[in-house]
Protein backbone atom coordinates (compact mmCIF):
# COMPACT_ATOMS: atom_id res chain seq x y z
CA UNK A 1 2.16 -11.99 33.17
CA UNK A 2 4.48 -11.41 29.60
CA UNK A 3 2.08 -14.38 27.85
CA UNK A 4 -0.80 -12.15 28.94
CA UNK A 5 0.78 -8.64 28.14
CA UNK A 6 1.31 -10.69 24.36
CA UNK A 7 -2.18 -11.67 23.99
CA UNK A 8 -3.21 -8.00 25.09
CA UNK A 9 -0.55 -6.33 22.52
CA UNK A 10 -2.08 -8.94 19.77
CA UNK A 11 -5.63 -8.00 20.33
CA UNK A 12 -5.44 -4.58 20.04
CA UNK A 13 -2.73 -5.16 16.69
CA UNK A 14 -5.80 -7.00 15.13
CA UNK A 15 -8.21 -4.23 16.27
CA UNK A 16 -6.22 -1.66 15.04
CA UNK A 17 -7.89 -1.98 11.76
CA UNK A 18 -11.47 -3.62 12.76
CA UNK A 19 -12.99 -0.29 12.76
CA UNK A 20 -11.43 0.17 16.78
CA UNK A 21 -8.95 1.76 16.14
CA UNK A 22 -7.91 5.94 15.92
CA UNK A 23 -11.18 6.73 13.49
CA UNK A 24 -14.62 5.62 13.03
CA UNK A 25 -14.67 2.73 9.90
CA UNK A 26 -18.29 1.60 12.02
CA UNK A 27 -19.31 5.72 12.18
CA UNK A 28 -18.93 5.59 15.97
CA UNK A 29 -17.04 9.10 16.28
CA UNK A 30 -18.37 12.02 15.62
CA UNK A 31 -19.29 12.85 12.17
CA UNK A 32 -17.02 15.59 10.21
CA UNK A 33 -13.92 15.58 12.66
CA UNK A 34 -11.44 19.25 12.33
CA UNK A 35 -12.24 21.01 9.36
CA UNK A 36 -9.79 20.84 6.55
CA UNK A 37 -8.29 24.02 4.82
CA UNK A 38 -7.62 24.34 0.93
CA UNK A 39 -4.27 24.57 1.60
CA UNK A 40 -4.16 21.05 3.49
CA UNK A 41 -6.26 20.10 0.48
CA UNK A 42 -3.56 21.43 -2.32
CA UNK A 43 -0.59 20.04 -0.17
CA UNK A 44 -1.82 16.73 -1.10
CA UNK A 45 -2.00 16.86 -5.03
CA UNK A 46 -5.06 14.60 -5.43
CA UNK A 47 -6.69 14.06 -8.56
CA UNK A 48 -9.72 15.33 -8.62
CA UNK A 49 -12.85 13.21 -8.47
CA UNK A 50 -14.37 12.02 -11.99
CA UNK A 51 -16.95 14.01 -13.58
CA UNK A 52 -20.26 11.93 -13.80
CA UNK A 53 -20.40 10.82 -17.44
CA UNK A 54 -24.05 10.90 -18.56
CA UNK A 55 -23.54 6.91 -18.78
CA UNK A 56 -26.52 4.74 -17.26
CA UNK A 57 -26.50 3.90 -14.51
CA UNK A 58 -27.83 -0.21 -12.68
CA UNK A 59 -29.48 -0.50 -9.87
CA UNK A 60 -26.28 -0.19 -7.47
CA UNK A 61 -26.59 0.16 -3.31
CA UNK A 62 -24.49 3.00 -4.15
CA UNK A 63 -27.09 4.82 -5.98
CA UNK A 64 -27.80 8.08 -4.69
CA UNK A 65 -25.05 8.32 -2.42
CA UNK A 66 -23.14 11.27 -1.87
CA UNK A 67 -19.45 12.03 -0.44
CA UNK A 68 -17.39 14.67 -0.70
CA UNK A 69 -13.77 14.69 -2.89
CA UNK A 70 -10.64 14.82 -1.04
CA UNK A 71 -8.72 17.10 -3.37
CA UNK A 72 -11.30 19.85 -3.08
CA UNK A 73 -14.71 19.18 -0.87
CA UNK A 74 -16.99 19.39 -3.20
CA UNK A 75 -20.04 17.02 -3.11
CA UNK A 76 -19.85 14.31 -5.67
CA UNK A 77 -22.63 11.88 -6.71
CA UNK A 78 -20.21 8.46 -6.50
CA UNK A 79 -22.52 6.34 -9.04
CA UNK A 80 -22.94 9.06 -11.59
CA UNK A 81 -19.53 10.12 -11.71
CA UNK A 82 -17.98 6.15 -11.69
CA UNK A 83 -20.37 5.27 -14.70
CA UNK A 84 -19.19 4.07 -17.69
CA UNK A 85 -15.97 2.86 -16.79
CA UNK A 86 -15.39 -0.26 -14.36
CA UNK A 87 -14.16 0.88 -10.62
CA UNK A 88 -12.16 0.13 -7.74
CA UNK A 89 -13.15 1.85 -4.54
CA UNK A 90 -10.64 1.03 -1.62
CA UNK A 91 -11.85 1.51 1.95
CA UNK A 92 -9.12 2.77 4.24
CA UNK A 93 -8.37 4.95 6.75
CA UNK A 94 -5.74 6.99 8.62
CA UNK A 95 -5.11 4.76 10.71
CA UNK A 96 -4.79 1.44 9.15
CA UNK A 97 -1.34 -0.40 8.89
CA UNK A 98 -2.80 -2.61 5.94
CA UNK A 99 -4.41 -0.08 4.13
CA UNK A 100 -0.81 1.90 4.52
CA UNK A 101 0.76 -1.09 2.65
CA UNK A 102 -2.04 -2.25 0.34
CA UNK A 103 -2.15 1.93 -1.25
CA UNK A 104 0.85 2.22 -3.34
CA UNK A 105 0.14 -0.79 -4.85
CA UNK A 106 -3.28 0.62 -5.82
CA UNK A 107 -1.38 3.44 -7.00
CA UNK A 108 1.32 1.33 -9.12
CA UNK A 109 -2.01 -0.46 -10.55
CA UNK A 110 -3.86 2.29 -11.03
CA UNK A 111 -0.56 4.18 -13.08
CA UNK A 112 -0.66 0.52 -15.12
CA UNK A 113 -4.12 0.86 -16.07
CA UNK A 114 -3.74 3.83 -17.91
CA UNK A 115 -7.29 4.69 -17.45
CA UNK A 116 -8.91 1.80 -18.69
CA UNK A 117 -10.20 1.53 -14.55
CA UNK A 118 -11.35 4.44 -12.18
CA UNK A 119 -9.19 3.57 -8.72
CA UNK A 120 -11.26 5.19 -5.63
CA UNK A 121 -10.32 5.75 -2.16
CA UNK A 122 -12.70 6.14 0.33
CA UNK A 123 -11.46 7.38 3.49
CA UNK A 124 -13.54 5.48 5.85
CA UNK A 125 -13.02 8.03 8.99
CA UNK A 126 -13.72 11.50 10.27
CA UNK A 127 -10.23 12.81 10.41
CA UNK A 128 -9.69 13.70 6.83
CA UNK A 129 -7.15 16.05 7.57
CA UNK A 130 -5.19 13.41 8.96
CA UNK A 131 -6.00 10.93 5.92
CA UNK A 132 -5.06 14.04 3.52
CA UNK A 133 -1.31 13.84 5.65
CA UNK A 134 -1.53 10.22 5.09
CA UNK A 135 -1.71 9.86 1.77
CA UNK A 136 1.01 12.72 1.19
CA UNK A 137 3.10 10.66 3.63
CA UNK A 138 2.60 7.70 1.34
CA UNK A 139 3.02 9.32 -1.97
CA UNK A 140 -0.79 8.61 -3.58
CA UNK A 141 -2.48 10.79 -5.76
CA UNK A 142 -5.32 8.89 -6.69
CA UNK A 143 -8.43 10.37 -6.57
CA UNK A 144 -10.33 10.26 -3.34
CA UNK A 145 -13.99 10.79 -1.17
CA UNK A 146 -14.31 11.31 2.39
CA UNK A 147 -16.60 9.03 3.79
CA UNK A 148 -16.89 9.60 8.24
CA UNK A 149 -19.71 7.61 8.47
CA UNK A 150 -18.88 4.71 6.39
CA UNK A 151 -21.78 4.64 4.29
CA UNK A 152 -20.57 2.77 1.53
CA UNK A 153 -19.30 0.30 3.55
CA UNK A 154 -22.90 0.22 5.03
CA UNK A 155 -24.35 0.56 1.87
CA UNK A 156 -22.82 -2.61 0.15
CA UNK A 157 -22.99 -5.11 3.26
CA UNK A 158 -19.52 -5.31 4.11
CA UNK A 159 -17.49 -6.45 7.26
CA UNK A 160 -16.86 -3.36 9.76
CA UNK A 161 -13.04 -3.98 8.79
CA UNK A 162 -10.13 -2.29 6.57
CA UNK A 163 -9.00 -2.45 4.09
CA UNK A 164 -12.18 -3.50 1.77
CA UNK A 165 -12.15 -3.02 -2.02
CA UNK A 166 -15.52 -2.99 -4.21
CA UNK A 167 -15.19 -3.59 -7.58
CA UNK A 168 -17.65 -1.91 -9.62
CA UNK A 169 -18.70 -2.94 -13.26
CA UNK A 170 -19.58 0.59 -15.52
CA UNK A 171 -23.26 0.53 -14.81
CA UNK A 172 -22.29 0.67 -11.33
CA UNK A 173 -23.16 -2.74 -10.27
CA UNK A 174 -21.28 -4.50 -7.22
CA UNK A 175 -19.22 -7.10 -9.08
CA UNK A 176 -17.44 -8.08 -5.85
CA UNK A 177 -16.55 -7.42 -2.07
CA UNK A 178 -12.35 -8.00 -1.80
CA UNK A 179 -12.37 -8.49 2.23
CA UNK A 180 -8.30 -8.49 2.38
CA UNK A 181 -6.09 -6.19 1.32
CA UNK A 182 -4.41 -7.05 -1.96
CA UNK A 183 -0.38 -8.45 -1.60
CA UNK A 184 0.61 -6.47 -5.19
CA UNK A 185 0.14 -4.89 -8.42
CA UNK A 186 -0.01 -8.25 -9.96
CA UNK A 187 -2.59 -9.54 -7.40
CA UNK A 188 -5.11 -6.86 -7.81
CA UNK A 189 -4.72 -7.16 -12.02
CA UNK A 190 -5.87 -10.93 -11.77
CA UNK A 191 -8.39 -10.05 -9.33
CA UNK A 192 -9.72 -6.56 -11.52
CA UNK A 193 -9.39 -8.74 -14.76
CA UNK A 194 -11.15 -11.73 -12.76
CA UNK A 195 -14.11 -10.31 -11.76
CA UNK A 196 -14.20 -7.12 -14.15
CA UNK A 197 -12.64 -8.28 -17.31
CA UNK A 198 -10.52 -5.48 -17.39
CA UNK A 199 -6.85 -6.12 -17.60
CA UNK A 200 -3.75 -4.19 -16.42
């Protein structure tokens, strides 16, 4: 009976971030989850979301799409505001023991670009107050979007897993799907300078 109480403790560690888990990476759960306060909003000293840039913009899946920014609610048009500058956006949530390890590399990366590459996280689950503590816990202050239903996860094809990073060239064009999450600073500059031809 241990072996089989193993296997069982292995499945659900692999689940854990296979959109089963505590949130709703497939947009199974109930859309919007506990509203979040400005105060919960302040506490976690986001960046705020680009401005959109006037620059053109491709024909991305992304077009159109909406989400609102984590460091203040508002709604923000994601391929008008990423234009004109190449773009990570790193699908995560809560929840997610990965994504936990994968963001302050982002972060270290994103500090090491010096601007030269918008870093996105898309929190890829209803409970945005709880991604909000999250990312406190962690020390991130990239900017962010909430995203309950995972609709840019739908919207570019990919896996119903986390973490996921799309890397976006400035007309807003889907360079590249990165189905793992990335091992370090040094691992995401190859792969950003790679596929982007931006390097950090």
């Amino acid at each position: 009976m241990s072996l089989i109480a193993v296997l069982a403790a292995l499945v659900l560690a692999v689940a854990s971030c296979s959109g089963s888990g505590g949130g709703s990476a497939g947009g199974t759960a109930a859309p919007g989850g506990k509203p979040v306060s400005a105060s919960e909003r302040a506490r976690a000293a986001l960046v705020d979301c680009p401005a959109p840039s006037g620059a053109p913009v491709a024909d991305s899946p992304l077009r159109g799409l909406t989400l609102n920014c984590l460091s203040n609610g508002s709604p923000m048009d994601l391929t008008a505001a990423l234009a004109g500058k190449p773009a990570l956006l790193n699908l995560w949530a809560y929840w997610c023991g990965p994504c936990a390890e994968e963001l302050p590399l982002l972060q270290q990366f994103s500090d090491r670009a010096s601007g030269s590459i918008t870093v996105l996280t898309v929190h890829s689950d209803p409970g945005t107050a709880k991604g909000l503590a999250r990312l406190t816990g962690l020390g991130i202050h990239l900017p962010g979007v909430e995203d309950p239903d995972a609709k840019v996860r739908t919207a570019v094809g990919a896996p119903a897993v986390l973490p996921i990073s799309v890397l976006l060239r400035a007309d807003g064009s889907v360079a590249k799907l990165v189905v793992r999450p990335f091992k370090s600073v040094d691992d995401i500059s190859d792969t950003v300078a790679a596929e982007l031809g931006v390097r950090a």
